[in-house]
PDB file of N, CA and C in Angstrom:
ATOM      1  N   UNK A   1     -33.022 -20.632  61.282  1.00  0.00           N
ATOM      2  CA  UNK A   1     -33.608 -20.376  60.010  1.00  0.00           C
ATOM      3  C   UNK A   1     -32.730 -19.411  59.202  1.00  0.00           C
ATOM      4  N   UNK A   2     -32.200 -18.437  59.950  1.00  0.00           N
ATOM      5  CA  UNK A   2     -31.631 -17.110  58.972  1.00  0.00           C
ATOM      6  C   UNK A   2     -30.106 -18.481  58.640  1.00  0.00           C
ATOM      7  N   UNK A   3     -28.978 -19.182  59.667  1.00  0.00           N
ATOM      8  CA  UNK A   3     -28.402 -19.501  58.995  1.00  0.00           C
ATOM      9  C   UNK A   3     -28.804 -20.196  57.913  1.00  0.00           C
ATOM     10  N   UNK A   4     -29.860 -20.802  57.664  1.00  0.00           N
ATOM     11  CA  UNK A   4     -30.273 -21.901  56.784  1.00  0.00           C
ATOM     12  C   UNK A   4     -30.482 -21.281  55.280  1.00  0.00           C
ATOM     13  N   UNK A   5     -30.880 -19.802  55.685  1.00  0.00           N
ATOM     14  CA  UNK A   5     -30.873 -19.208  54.403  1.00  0.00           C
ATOM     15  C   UNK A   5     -29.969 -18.892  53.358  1.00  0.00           C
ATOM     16  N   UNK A   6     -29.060 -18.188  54.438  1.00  0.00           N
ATOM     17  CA  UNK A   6     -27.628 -17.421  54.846  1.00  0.00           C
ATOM     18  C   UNK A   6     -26.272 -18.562  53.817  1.00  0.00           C
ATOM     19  N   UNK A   7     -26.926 -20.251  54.404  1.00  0.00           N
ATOM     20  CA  UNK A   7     -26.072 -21.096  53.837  1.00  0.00           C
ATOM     21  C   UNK A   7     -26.663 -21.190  52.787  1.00  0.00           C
ATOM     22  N   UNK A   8     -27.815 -21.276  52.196  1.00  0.00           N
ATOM     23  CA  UNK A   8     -28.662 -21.685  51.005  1.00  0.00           C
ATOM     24  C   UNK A   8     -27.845 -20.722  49.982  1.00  0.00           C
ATOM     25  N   UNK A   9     -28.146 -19.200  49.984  1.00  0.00           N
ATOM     26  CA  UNK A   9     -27.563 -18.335  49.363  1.00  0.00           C
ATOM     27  C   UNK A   9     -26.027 -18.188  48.917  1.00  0.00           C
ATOM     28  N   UNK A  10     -25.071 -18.696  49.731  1.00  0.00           N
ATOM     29  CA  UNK A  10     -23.989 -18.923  49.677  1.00  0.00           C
ATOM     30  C   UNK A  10     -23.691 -19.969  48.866  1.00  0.00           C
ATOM     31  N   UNK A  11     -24.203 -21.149  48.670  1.00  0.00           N
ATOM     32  CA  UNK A  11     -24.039 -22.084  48.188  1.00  0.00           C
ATOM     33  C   UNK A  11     -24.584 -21.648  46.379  1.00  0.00           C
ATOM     34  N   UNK A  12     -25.599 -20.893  46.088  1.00  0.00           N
ATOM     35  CA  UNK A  12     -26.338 -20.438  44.961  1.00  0.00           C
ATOM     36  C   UNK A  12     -25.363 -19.979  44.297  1.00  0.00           C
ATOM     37  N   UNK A  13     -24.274 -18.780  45.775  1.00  0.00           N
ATOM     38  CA  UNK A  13     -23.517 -18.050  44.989  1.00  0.00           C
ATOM     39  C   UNK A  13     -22.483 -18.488  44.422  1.00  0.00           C
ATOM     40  N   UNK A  14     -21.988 -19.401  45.241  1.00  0.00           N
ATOM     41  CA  UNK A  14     -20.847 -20.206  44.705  1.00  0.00           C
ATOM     42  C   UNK A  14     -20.839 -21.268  43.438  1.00  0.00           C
ATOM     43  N   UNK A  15     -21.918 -21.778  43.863  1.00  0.00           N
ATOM     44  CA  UNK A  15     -22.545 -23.110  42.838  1.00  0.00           C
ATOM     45  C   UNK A  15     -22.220 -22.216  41.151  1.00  0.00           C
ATOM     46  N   UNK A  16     -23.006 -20.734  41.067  1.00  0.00           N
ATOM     47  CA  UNK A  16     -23.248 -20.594  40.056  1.00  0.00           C
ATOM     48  C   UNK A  16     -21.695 -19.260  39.543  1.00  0.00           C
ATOM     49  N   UNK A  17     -20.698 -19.457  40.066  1.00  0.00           N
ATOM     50  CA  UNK A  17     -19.354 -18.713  40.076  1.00  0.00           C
ATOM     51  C   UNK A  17     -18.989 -19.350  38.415  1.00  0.00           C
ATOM     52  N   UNK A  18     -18.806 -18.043  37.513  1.00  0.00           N
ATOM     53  CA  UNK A  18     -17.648 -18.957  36.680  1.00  0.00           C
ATOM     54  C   UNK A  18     -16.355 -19.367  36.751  1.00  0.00           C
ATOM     55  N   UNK A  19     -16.236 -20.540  36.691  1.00  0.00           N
ATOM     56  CA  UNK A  19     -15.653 -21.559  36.365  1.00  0.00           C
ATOM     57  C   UNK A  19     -14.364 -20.565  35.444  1.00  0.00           C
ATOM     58  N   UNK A  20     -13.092 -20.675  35.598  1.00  0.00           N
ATOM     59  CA  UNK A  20     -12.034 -20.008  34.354  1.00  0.00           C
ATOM     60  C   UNK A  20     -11.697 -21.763  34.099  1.00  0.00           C
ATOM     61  N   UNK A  21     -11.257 -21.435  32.646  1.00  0.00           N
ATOM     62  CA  UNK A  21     -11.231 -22.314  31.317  1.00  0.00           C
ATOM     63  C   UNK A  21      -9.697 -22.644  31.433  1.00  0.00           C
ATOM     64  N   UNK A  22      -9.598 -24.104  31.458  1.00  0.00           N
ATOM     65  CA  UNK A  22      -8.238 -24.448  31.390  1.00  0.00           C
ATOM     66  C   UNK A  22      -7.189 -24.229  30.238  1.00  0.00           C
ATOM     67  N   UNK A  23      -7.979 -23.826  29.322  1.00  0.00           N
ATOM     68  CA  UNK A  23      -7.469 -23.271  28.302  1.00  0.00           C
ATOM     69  C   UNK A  23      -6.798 -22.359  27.693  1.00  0.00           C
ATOM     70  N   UNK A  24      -5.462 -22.156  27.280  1.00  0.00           N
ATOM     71  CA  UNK A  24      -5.139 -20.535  27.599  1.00  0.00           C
ATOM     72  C   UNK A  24      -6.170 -19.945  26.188  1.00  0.00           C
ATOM     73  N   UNK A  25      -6.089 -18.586  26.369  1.00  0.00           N
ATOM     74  CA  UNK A  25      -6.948 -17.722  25.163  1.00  0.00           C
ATOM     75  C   UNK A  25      -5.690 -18.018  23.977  1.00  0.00           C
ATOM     76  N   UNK A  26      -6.788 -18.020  22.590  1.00  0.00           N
ATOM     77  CA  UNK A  26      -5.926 -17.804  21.522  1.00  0.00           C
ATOM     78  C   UNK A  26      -4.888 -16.929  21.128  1.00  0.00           C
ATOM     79  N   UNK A  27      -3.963 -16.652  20.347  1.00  0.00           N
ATOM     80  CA  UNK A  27      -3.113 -15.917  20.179  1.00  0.00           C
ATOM     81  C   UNK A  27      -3.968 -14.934  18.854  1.00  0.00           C
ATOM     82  N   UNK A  28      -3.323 -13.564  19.323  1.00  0.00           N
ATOM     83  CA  UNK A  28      -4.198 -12.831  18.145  1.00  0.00           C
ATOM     84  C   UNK A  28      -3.075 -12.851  17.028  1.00  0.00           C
ATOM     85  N   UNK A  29      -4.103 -13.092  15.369  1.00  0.00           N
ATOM     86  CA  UNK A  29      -3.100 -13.386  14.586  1.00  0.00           C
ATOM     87  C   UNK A  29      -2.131 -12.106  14.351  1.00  0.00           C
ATOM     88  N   UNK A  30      -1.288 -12.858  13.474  1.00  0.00           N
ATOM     89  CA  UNK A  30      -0.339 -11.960  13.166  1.00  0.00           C
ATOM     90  C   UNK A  30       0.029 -10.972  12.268  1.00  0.00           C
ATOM     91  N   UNK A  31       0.387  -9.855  11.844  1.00  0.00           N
ATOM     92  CA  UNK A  31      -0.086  -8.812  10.599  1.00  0.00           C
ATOM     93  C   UNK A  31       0.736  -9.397   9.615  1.00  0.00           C
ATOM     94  N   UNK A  32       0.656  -9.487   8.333  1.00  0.00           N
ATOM     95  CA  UNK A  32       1.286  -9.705   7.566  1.00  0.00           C
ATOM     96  C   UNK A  32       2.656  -9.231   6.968  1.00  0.00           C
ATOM     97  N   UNK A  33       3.331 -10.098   6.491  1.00  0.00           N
ATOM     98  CA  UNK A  33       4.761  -8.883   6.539  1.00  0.00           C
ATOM     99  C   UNK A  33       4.546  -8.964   4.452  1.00  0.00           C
ATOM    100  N   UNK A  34       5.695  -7.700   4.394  1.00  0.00           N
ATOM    101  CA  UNK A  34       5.685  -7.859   2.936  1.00  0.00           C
ATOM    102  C   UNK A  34       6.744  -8.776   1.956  1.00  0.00           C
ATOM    103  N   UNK A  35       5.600  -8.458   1.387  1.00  0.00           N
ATOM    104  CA  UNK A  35       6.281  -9.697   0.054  1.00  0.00           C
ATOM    105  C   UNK A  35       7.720  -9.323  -0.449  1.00  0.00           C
ATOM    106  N   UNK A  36       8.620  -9.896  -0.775  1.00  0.00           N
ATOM    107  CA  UNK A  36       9.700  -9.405  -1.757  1.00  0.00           C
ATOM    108  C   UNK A  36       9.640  -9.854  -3.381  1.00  0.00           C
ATOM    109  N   UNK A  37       9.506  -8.848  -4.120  1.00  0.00           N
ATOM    110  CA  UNK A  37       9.995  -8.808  -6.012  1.00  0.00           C
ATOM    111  C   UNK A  37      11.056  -9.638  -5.923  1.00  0.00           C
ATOM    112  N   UNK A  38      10.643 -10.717  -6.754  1.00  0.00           N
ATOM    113  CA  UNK A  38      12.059 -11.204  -7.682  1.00  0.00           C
ATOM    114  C   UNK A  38      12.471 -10.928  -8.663  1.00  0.00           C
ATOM    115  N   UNK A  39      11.239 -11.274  -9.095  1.00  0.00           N
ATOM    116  CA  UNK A  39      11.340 -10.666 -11.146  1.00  0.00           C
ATOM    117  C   UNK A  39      10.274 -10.041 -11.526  1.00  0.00           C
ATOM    118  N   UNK A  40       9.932  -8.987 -12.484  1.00  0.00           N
ATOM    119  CA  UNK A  40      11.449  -8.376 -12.772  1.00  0.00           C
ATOM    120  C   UNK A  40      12.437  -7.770 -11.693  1.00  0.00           C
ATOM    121  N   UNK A  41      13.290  -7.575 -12.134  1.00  0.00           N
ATOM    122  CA  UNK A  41      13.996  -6.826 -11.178  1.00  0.00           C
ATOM    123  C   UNK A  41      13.774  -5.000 -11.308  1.00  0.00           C
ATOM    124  N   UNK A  42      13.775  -4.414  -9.787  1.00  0.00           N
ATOM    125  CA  UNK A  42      13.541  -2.833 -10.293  1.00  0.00           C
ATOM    126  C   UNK A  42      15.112  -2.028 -10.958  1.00  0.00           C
ATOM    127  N   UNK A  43      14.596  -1.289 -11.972  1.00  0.00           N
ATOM    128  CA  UNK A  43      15.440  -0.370 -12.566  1.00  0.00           C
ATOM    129  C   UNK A  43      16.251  -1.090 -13.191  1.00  0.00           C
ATOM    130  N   UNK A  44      15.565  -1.965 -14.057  1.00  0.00           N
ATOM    131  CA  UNK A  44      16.315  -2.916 -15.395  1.00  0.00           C
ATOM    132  C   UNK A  44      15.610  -3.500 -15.954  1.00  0.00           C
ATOM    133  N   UNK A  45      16.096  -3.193 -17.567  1.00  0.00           N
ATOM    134  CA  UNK A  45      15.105  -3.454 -18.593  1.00  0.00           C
ATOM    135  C   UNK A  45      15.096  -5.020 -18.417  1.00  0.00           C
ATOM    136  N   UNK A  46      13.589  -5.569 -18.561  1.00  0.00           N
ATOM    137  CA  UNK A  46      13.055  -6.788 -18.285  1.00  0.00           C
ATOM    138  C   UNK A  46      13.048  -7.086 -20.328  1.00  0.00           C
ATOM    139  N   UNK A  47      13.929  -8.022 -20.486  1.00  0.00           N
ATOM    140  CA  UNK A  47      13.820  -8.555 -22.231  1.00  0.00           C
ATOM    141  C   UNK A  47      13.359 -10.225 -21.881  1.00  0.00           C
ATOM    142  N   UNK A  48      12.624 -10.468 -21.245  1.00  0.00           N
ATOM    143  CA  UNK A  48      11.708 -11.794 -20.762  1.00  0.00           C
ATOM    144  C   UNK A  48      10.455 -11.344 -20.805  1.00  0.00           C
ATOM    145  N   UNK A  49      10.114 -12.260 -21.414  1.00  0.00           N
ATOM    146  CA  UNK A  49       8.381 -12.272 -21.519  1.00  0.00           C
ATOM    147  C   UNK A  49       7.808 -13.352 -22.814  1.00  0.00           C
ATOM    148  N   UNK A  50       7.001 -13.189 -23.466  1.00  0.00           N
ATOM    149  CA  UNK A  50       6.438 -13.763 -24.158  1.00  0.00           C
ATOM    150  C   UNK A  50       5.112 -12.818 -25.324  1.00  0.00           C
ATOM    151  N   UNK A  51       6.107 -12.579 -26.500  1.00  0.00           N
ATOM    152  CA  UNK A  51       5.199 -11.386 -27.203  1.00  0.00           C
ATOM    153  C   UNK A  51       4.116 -12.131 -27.887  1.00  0.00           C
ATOM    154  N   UNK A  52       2.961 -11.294 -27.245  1.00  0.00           N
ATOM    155  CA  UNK A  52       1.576 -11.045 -27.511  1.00  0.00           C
ATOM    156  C   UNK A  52       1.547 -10.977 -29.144  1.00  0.00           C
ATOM    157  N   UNK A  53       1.850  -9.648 -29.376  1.00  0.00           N
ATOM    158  CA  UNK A  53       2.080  -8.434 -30.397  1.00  0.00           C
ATOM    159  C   UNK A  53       2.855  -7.847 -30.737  1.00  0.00           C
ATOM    160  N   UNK A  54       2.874  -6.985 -31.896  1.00  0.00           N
ATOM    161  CA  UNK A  54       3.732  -6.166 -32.241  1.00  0.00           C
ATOM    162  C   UNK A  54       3.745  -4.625 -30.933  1.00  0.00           C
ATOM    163  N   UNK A  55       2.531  -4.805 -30.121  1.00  0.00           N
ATOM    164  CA  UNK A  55       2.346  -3.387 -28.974  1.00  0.00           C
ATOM    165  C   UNK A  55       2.257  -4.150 -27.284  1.00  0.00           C
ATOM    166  N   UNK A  56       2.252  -5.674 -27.787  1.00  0.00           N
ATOM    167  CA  UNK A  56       1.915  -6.240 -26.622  1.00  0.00           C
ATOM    168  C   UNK A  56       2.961  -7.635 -25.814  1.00  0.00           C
ATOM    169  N   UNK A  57       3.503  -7.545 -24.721  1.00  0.00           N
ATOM    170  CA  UNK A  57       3.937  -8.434 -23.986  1.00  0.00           C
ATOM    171  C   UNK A  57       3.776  -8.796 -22.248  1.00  0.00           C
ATOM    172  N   UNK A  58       3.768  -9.916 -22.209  1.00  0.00           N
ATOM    173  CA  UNK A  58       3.082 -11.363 -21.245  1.00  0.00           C
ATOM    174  C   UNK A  58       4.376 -11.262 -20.564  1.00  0.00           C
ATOM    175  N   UNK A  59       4.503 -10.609 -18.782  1.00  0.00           N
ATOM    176  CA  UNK A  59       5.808 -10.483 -18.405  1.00  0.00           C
ATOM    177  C   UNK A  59       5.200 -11.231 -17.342  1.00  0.00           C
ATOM    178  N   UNK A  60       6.409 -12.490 -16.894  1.00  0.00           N
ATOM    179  CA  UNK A  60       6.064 -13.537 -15.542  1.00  0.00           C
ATOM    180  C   UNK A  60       6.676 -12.907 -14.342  1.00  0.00           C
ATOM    181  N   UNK A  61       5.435 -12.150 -13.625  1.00  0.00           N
ATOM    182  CA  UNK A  61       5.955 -11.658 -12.001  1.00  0.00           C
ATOM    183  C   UNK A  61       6.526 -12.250 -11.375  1.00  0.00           C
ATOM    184  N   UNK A  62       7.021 -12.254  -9.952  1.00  0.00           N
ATOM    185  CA  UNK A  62       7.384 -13.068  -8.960  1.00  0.00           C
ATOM    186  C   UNK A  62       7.966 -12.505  -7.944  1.00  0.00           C
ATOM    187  N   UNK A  63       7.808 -13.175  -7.184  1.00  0.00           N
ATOM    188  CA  UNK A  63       8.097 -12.608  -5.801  1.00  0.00           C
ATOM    189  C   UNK A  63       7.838 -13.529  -4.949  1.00  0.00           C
ATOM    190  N   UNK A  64       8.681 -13.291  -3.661  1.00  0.00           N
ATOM    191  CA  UNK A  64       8.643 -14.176  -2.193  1.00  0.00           C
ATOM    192  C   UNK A  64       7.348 -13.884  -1.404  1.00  0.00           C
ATOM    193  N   UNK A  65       7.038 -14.973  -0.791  1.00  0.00           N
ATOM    194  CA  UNK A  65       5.749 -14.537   0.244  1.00  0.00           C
ATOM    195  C   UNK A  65       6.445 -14.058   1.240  1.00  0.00           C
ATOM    196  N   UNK A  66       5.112 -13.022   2.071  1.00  0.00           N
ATOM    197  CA  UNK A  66       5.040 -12.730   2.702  1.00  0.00           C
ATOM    198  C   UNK A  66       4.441 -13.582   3.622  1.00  0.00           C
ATOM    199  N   UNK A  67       5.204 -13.409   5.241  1.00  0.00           N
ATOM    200  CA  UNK A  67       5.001 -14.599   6.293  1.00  0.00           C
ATOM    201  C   UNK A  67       3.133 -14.126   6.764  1.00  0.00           C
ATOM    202  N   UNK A  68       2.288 -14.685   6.396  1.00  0.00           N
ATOM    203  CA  UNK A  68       0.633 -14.656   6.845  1.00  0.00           C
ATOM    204  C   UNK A  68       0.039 -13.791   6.292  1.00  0.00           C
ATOM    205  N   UNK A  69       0.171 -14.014   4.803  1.00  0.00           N
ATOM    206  CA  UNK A  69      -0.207 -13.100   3.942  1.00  0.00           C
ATOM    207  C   UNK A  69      -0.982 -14.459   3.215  1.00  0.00           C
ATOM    208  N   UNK A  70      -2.388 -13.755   3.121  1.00  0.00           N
ATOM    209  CA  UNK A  70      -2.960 -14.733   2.260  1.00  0.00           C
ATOM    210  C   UNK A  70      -3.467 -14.437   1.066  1.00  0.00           C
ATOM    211  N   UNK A  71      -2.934 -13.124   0.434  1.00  0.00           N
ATOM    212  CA  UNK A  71      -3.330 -12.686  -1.198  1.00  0.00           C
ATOM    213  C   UNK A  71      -2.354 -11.884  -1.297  1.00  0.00           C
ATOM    214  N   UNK A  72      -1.933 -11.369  -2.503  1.00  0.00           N
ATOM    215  CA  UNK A  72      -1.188 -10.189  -3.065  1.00  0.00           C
ATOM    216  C   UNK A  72      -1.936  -9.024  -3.657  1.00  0.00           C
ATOM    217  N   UNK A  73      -1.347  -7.974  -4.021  1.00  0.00           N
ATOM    218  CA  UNK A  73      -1.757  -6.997  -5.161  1.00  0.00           C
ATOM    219  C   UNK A  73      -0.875  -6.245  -5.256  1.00  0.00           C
ATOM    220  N   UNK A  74      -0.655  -6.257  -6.807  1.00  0.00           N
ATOM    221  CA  UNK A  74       0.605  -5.973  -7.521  1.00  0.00           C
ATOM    222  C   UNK A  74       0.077  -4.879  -8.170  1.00  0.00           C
ATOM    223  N   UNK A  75       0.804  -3.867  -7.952  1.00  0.00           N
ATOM    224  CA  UNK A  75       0.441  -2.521  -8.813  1.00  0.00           C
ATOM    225  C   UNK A  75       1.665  -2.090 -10.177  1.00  0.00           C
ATOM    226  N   UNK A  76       1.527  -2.475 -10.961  1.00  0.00           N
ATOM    227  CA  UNK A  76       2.068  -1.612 -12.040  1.00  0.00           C
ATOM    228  C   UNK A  76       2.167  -0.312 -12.826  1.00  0.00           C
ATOM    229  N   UNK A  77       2.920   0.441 -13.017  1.00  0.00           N
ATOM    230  CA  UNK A  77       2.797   1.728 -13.384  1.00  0.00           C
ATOM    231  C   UNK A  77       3.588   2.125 -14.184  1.00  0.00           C
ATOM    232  N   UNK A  78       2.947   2.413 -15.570  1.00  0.00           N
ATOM    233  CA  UNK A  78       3.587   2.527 -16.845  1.00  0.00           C
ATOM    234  C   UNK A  78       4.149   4.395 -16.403  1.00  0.00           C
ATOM    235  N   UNK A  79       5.440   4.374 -16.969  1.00  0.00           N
ATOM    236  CA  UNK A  79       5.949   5.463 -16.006  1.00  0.00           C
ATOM    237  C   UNK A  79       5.700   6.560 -17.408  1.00  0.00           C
ATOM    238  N   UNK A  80       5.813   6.327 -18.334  1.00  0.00           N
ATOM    239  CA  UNK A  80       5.704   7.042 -19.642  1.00  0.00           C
ATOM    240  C   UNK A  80       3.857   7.687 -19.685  1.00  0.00           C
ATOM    241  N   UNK A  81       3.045   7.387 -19.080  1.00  0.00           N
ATOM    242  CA  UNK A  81       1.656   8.048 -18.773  1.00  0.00           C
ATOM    243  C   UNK A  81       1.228   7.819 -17.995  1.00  0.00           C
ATOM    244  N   UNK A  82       1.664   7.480 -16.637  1.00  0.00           N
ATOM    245  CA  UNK A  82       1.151   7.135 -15.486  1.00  0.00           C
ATOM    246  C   UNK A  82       0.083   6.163 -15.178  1.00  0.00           C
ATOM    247  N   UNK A  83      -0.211   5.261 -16.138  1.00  0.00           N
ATOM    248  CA  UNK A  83      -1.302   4.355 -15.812  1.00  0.00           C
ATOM    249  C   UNK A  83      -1.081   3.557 -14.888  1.00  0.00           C
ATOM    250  N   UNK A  84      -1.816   3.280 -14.347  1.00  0.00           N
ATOM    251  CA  UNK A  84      -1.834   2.079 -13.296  1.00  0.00           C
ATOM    252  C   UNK A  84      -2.615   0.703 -13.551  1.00  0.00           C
ATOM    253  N   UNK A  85      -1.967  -0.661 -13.727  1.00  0.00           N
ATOM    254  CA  UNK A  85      -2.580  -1.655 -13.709  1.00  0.00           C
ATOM    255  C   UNK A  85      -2.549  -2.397 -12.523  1.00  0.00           C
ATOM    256  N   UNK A  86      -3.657  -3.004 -11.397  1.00  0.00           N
ATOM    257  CA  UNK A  86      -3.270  -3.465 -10.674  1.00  0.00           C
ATOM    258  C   UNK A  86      -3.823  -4.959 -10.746  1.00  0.00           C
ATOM    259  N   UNK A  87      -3.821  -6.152 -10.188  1.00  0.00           N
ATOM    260  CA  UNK A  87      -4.283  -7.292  -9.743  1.00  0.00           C
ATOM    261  C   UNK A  87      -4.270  -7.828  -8.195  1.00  0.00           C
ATOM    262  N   UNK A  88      -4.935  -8.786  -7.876  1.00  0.00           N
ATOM    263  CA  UNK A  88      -5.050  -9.532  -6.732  1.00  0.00           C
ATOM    264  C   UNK A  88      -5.172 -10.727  -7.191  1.00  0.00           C
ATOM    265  N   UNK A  89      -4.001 -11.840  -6.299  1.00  0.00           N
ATOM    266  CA  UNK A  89      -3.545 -13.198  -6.626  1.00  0.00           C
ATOM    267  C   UNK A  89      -3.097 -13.990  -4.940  1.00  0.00           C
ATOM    268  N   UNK A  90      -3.605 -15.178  -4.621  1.00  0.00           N
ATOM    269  CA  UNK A  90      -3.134 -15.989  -4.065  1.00  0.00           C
ATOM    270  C   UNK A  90      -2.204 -16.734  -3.985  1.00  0.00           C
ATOM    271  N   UNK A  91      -1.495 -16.625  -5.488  1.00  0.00           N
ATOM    272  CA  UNK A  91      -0.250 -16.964  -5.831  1.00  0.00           C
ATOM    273  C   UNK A  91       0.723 -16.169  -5.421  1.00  0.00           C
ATOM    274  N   UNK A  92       2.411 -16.717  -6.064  1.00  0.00           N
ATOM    275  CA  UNK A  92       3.288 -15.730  -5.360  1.00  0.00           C
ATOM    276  C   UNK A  92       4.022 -15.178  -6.892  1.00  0.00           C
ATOM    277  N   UNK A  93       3.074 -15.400  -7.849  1.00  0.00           N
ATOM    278  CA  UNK A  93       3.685 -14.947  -9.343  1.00  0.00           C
ATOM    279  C   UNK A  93       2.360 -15.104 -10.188  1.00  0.00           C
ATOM    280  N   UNK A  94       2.614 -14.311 -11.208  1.00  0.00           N
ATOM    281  CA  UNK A  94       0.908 -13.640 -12.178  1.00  0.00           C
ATOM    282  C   UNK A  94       1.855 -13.290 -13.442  1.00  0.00           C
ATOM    283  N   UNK A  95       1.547 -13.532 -14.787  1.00  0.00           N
ATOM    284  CA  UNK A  95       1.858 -13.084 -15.821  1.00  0.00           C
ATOM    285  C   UNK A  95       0.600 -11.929 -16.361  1.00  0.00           C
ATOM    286  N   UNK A  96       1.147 -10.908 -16.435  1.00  0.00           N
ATOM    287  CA  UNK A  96       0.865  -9.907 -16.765  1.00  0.00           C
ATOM    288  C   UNK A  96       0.937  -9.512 -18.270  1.00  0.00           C
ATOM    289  N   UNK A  97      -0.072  -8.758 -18.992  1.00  0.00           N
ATOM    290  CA  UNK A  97       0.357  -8.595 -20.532  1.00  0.00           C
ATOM    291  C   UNK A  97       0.755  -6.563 -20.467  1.00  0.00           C
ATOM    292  N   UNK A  98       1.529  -6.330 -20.867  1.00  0.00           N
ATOM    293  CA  UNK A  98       1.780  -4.589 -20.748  1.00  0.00           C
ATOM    294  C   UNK A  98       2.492  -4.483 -22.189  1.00  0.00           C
ATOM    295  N   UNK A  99       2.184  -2.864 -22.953  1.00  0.00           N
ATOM    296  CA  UNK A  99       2.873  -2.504 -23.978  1.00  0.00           C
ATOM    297  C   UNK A  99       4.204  -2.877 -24.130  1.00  0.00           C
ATOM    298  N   UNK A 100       4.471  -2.818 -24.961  1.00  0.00           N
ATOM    299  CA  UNK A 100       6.068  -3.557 -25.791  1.00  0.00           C
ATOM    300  C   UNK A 100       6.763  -2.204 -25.210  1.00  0.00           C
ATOM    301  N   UNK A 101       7.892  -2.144 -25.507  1.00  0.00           N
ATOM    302  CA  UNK A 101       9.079  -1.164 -24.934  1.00  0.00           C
ATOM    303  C   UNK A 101       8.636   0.019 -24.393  1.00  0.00           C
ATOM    304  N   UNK A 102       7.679  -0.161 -22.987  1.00  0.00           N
ATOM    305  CA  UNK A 102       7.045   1.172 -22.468  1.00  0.00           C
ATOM    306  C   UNK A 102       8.150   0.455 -21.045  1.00  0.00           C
ATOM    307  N   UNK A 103       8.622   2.035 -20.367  1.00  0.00           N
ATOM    308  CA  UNK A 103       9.304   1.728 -18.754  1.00  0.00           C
ATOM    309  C   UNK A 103       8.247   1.420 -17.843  1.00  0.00           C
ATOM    310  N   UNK A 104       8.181   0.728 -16.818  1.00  0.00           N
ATOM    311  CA  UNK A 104       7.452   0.339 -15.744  1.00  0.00           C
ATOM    312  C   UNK A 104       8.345   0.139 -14.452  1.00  0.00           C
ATOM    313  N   UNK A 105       7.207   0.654 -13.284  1.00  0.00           N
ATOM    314  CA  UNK A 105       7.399   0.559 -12.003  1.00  0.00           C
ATOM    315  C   UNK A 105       6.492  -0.722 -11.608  1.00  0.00           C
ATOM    316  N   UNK A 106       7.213  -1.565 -10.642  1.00  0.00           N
ATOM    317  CA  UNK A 106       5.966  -2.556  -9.979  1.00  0.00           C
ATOM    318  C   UNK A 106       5.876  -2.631  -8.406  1.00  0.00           C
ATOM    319  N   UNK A 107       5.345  -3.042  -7.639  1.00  0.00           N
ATOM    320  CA  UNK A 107       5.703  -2.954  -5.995  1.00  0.00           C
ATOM    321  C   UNK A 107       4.315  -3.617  -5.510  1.00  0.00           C
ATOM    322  N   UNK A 108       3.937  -4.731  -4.551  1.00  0.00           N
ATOM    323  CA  UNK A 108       3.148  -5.585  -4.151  1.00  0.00           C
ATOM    324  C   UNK A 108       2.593  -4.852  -2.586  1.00  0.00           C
ATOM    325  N   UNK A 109       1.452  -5.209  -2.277  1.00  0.00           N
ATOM    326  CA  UNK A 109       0.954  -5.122  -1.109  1.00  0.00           C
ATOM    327  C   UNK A 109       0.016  -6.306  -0.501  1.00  0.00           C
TER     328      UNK A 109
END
């Protein structure tokens, strides 16, 4: 009788063992790397765009993707009062409208 149990239990224990998955585990994704500026270029006057206004111009960003990057945000910074304009885009270029002959910084994350 005790083996009969002895085997019963053994068999419960085994029967109900997990099982490992033939599957290997997923790969954890990967961090994003950064984007590279094309245009404008830094530390040169950008005379491309498309005037708005007599105070206003439409400048076409651009830049390379970044490898598993699935949005941008482009920060602009009018260097003459420190403002900051920023956006978020799925694209890898955004036309932007900023004052007519004010200097600017730009740089993506």
């Amino acid at each position: 009788m005790r083996i009969g149990v002895i085997a019963m239990l053994l068999f419960v224990i085994v029967g109900c063992a997990k099982k490992k998955s033939a599957q290997p585990e997923p790969e954890a994704p990967q961090p994003p790397t950064a984007a590279i500026p094309v245009f404008p270029n830094q530390n040169e006057e950008c005379t491309t765009g498309v005037v708005v206004s007599t105070t206003q111009t439409t400048i076409p960003f651009s830049w390379k993707s970044g490898a598993n990057a699935e949005s941008y945000e482009i920060y602009i910074k009018n260097l003459e009062d420190g403002s900051i304009i920023t956006a978020t885009t799925t694209k890898t270029n955004l036309d932007i409208t900023l004052k007519r002959n004010s200097p600017y910084s730009w740089y993506l994350l």
